[in-house]
PDB file of N, CA and C in Angstrom:
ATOM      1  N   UNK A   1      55.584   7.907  65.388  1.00  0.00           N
ATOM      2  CA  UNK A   1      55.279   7.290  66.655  1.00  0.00           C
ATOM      3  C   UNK A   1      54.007   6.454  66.516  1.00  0.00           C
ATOM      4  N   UNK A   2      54.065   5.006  66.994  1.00  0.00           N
ATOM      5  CA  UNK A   2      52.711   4.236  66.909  1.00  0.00           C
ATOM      6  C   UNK A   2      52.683   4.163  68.137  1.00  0.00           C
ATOM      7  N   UNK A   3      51.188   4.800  68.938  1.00  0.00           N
ATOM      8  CA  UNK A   3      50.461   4.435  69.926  1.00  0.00           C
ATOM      9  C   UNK A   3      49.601   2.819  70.395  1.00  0.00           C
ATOM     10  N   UNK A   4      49.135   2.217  69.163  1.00  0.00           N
ATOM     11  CA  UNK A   4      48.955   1.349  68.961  1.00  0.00           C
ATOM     12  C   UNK A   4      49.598   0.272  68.561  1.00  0.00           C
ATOM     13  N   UNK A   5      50.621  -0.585  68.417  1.00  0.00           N
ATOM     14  CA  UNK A   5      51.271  -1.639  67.796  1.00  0.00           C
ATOM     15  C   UNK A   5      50.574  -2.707  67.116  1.00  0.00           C
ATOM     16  N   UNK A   6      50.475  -3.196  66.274  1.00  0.00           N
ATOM     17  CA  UNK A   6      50.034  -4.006  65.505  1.00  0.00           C
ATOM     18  C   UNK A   6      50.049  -5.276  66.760  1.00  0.00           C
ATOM     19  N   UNK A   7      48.936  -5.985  66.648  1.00  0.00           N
ATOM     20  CA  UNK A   7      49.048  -7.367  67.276  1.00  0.00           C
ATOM     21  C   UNK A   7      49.889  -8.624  67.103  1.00  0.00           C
ATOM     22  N   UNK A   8      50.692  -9.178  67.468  1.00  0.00           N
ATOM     23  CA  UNK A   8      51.383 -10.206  67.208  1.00  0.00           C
ATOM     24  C   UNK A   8      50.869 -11.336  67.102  1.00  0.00           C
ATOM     25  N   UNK A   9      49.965 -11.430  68.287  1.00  0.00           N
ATOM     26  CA  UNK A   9      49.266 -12.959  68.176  1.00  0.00           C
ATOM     27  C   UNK A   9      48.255 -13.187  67.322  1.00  0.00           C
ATOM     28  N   UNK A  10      47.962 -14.457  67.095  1.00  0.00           N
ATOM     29  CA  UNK A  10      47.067 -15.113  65.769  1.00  0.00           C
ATOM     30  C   UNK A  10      45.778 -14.694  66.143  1.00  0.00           C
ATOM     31  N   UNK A  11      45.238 -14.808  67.547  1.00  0.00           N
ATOM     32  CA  UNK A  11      43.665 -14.437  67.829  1.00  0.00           C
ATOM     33  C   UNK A  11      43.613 -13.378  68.890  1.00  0.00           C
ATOM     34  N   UNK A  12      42.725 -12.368  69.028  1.00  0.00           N
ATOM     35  CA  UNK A  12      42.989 -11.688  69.778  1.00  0.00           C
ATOM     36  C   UNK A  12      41.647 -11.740  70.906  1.00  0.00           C
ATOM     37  N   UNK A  13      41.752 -11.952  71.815  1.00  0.00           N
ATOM     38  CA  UNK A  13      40.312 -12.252  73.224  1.00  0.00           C
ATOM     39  C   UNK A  13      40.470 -11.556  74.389  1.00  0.00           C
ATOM     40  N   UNK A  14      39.473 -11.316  74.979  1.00  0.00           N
ATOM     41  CA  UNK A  14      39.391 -10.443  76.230  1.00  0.00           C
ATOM     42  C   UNK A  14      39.734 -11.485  77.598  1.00  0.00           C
ATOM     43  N   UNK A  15      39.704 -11.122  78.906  1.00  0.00           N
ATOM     44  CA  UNK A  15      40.219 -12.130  79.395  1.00  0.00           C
ATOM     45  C   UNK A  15      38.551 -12.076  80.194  1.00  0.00           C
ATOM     46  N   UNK A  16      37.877 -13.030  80.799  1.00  0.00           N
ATOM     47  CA  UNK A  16      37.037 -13.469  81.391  1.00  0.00           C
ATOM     48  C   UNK A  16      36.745 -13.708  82.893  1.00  0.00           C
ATOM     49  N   UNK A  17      35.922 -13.420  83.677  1.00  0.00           N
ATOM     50  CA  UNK A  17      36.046 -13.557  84.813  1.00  0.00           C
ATOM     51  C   UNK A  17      34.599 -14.852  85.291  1.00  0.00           C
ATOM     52  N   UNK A  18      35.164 -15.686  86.179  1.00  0.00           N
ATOM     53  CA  UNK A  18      34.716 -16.678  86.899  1.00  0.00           C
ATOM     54  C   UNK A  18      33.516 -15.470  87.566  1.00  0.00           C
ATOM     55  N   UNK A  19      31.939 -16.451  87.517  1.00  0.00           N
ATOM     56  CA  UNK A  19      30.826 -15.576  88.490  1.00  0.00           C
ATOM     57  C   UNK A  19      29.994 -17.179  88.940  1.00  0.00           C
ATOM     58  N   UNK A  20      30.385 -16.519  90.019  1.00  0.00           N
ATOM     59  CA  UNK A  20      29.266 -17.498  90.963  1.00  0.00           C
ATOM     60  C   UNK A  20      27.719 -17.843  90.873  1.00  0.00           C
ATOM     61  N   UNK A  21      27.149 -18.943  91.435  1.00  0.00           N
ATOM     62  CA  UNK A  21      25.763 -19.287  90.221  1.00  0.00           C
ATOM     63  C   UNK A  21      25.692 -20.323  89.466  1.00  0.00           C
ATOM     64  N   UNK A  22      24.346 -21.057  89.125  1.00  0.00           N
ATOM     65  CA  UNK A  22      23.907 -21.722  88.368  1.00  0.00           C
ATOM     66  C   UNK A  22      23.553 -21.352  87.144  1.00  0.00           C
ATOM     67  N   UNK A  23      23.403 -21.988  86.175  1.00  0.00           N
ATOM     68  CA  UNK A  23      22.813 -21.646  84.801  1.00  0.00           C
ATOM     69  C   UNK A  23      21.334 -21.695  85.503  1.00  0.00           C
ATOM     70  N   UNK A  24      20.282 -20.693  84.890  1.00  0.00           N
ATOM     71  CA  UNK A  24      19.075 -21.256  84.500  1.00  0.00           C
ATOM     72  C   UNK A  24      18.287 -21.988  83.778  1.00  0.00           C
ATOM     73  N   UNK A  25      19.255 -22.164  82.692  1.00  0.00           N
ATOM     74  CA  UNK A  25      18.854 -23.565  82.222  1.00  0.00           C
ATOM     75  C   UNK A  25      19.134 -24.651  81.997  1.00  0.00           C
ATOM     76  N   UNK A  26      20.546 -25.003  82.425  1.00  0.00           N
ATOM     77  CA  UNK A  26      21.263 -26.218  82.419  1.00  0.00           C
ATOM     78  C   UNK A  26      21.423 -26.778  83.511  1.00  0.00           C
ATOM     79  N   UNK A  27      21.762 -25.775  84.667  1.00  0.00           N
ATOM     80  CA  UNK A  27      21.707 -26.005  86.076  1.00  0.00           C
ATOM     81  C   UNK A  27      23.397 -26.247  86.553  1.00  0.00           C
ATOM     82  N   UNK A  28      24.264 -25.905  85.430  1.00  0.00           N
ATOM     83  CA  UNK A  28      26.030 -25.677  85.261  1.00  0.00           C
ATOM     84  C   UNK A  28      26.506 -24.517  86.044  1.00  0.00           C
ATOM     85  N   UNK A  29      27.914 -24.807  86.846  1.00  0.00           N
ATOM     86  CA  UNK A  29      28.143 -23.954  87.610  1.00  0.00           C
ATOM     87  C   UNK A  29      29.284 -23.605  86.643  1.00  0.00           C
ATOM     88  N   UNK A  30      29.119 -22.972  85.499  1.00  0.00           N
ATOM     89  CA  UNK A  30      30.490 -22.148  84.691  1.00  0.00           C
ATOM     90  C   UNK A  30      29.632 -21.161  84.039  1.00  0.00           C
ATOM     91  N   UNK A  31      29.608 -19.988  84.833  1.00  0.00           N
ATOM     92  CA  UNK A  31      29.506 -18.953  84.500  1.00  0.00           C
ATOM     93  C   UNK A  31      30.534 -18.118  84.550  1.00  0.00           C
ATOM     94  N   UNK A  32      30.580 -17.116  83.455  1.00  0.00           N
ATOM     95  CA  UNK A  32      32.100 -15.806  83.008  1.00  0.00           C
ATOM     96  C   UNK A  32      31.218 -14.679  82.406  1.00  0.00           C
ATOM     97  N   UNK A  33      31.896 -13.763  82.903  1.00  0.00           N
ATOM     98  CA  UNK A  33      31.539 -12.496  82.597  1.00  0.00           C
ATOM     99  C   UNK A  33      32.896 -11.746  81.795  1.00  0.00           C
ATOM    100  N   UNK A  34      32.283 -11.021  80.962  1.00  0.00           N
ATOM    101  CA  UNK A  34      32.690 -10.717  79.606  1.00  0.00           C
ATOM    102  C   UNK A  34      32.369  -9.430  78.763  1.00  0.00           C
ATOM    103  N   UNK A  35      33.178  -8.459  78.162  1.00  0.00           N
ATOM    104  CA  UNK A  35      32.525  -7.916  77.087  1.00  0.00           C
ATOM    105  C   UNK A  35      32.307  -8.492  75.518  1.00  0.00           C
ATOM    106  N   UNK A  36      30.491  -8.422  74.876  1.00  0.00           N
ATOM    107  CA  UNK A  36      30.786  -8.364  73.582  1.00  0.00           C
ATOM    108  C   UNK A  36      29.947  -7.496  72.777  1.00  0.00           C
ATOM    109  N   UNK A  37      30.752  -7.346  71.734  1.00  0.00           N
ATOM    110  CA  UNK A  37      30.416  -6.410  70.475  1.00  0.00           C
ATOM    111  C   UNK A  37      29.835  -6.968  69.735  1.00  0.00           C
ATOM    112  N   UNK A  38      28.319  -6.647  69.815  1.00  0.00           N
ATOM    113  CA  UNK A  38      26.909  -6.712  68.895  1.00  0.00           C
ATOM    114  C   UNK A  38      26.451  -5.934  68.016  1.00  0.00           C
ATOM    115  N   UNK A  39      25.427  -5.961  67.103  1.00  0.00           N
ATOM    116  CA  UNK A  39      25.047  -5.148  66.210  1.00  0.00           C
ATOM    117  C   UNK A  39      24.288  -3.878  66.814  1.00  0.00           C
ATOM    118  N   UNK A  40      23.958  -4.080  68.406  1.00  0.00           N
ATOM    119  CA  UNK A  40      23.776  -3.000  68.944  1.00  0.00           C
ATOM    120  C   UNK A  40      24.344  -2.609  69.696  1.00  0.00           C
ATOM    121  N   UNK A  41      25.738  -2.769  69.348  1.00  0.00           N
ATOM    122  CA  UNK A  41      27.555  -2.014  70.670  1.00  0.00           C
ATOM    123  C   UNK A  41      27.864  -2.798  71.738  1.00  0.00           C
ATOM    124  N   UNK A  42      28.265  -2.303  72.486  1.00  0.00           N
ATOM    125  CA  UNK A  42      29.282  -3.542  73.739  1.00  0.00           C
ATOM    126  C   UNK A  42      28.365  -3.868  74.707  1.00  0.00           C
ATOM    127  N   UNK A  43      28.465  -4.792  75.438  1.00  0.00           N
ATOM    128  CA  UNK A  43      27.424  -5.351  76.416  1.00  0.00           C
ATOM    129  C   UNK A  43      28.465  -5.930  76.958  1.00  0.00           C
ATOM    130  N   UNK A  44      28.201  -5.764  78.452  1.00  0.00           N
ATOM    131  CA  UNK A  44      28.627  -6.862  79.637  1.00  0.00           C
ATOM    132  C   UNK A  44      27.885  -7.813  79.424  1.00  0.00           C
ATOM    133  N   UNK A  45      28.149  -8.854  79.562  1.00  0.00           N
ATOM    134  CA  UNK A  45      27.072 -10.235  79.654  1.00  0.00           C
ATOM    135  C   UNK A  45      27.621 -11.009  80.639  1.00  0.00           C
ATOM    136  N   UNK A  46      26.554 -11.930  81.167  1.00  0.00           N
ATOM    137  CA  UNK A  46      27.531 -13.310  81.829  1.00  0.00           C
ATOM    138  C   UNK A  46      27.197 -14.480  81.491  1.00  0.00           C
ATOM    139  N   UNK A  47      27.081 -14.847  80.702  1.00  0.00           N
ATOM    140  CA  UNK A  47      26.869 -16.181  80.535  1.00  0.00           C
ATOM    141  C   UNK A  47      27.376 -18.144  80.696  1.00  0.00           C
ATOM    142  N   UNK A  48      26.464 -18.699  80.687  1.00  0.00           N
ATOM    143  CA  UNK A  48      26.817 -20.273  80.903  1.00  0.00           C
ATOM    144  C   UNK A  48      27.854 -20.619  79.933  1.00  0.00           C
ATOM    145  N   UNK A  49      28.866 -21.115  80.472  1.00  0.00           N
ATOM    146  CA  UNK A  49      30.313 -21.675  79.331  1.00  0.00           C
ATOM    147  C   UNK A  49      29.640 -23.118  78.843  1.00  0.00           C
ATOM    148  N   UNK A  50      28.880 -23.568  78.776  1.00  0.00           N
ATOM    149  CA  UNK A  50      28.086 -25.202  78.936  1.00  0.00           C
ATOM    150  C   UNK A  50      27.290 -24.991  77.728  1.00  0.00           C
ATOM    151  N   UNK A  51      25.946 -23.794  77.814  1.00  0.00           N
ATOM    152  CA  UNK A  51      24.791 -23.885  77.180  1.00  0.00           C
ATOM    153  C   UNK A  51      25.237 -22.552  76.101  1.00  0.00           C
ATOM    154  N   UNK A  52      25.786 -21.542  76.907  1.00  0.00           N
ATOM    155  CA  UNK A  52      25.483 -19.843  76.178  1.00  0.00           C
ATOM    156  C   UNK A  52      24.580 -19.320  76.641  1.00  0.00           C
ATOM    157  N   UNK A  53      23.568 -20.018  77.405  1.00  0.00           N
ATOM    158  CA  UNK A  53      22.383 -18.995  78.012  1.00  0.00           C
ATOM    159  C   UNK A  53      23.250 -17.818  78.380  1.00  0.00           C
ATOM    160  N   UNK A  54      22.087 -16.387  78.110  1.00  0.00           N
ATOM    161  CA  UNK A  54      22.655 -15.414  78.708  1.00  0.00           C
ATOM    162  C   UNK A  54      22.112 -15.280  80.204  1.00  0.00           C
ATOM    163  N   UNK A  55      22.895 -15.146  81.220  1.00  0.00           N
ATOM    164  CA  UNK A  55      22.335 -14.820  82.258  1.00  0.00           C
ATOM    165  C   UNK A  55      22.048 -13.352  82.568  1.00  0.00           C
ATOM    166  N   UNK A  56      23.203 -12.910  82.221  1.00  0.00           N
ATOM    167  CA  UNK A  56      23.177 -11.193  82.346  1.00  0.00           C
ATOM    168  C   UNK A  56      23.314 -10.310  81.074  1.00  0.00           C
ATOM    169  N   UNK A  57      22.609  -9.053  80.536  1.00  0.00           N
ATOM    170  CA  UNK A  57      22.896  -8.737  79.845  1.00  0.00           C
ATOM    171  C   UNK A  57      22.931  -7.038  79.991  1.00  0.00           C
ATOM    172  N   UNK A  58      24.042  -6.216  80.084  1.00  0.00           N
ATOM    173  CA  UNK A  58      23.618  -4.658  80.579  1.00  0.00           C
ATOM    174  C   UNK A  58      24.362  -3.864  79.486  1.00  0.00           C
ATOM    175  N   UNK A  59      24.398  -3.139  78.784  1.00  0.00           N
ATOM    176  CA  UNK A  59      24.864  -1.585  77.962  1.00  0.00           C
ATOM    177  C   UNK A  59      26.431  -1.536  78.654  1.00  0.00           C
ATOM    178  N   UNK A  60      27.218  -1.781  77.609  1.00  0.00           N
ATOM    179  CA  UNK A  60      28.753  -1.657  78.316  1.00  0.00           C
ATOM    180  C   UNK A  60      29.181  -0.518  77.869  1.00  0.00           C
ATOM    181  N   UNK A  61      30.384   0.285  77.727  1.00  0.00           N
ATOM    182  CA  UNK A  61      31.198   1.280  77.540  1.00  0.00           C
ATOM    183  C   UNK A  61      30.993   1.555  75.954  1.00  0.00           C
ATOM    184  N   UNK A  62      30.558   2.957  75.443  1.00  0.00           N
ATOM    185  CA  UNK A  62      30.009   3.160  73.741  1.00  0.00           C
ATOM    186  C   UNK A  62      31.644   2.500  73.028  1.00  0.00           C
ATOM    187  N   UNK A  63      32.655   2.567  73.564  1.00  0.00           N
ATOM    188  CA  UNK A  63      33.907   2.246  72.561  1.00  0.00           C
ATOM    189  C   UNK A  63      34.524   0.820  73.058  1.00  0.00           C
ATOM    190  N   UNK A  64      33.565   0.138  73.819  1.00  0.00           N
ATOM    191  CA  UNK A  64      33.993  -0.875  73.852  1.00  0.00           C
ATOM    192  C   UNK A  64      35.623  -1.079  75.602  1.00  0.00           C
ATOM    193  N   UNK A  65      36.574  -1.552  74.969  1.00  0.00           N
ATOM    194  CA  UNK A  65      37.699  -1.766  75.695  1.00  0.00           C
ATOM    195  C   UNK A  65      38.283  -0.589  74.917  1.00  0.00           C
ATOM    196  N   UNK A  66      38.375   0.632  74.031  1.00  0.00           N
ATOM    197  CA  UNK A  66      38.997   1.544  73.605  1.00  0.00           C
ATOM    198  C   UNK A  66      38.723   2.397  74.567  1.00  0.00           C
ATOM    199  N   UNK A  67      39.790   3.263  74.720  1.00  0.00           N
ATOM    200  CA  UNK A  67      40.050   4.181  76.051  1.00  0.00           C
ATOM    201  C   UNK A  67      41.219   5.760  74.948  1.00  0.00           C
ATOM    202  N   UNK A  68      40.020   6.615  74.925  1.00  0.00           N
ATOM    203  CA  UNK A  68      40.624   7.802  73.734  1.00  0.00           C
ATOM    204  C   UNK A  68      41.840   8.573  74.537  1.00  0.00           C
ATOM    205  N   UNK A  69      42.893   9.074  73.805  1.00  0.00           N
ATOM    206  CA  UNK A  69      44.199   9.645  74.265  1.00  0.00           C
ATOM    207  C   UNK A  69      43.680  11.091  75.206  1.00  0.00           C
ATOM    208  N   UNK A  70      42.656  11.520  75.054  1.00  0.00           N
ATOM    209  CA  UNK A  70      41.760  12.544  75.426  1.00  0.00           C
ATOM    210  C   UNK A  70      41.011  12.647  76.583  1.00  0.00           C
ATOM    211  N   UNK A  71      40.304  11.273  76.604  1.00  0.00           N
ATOM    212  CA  UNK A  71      40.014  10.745  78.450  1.00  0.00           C
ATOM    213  C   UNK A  71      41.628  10.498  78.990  1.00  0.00           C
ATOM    214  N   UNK A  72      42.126  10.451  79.061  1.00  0.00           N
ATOM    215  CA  UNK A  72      43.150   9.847  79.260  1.00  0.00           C
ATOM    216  C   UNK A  72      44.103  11.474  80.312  1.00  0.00           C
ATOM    217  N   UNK A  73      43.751  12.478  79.474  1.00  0.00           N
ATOM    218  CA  UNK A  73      43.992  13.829  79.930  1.00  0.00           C
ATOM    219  C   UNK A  73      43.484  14.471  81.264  1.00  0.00           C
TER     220      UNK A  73
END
């Protein structure tokens, strides 16, 4: 039994959410909020789609988008 299936598609990405707001430093209204995996674990961020400024940066979930068969119980 595979719980997991191998990925089919060529790239694999999280999906992104639209946040209301200016950049602080570009002054661009495309901000998305997001998880990413850094050398110090997952972070919510939100950042400018324009510059990359980070606008937000907070401590996300220790496994990321992984969710164990055990929480799950």
């Amino acid at each position: 039994m595979q719980v997991y299936p191998r990925p089919t598609e060529k790239r694999v990405d999280v999906p992104r959410e639209d946040v209301e707001g200016e950049c602080p430093e570009c002054g661009e209204a495309s901000l998305q909020a997001y998880p990413v995996l850094s050398e110090g674990g997952w972070w919510n961020v939100t950042k400018c789609q324009s510059c990359l400024c980070s606008v937000k940066r907070e401590p996300g979930p220790l496994l990321g988008g992984i969710q164990l068969l055990i929480d799950a119980v």
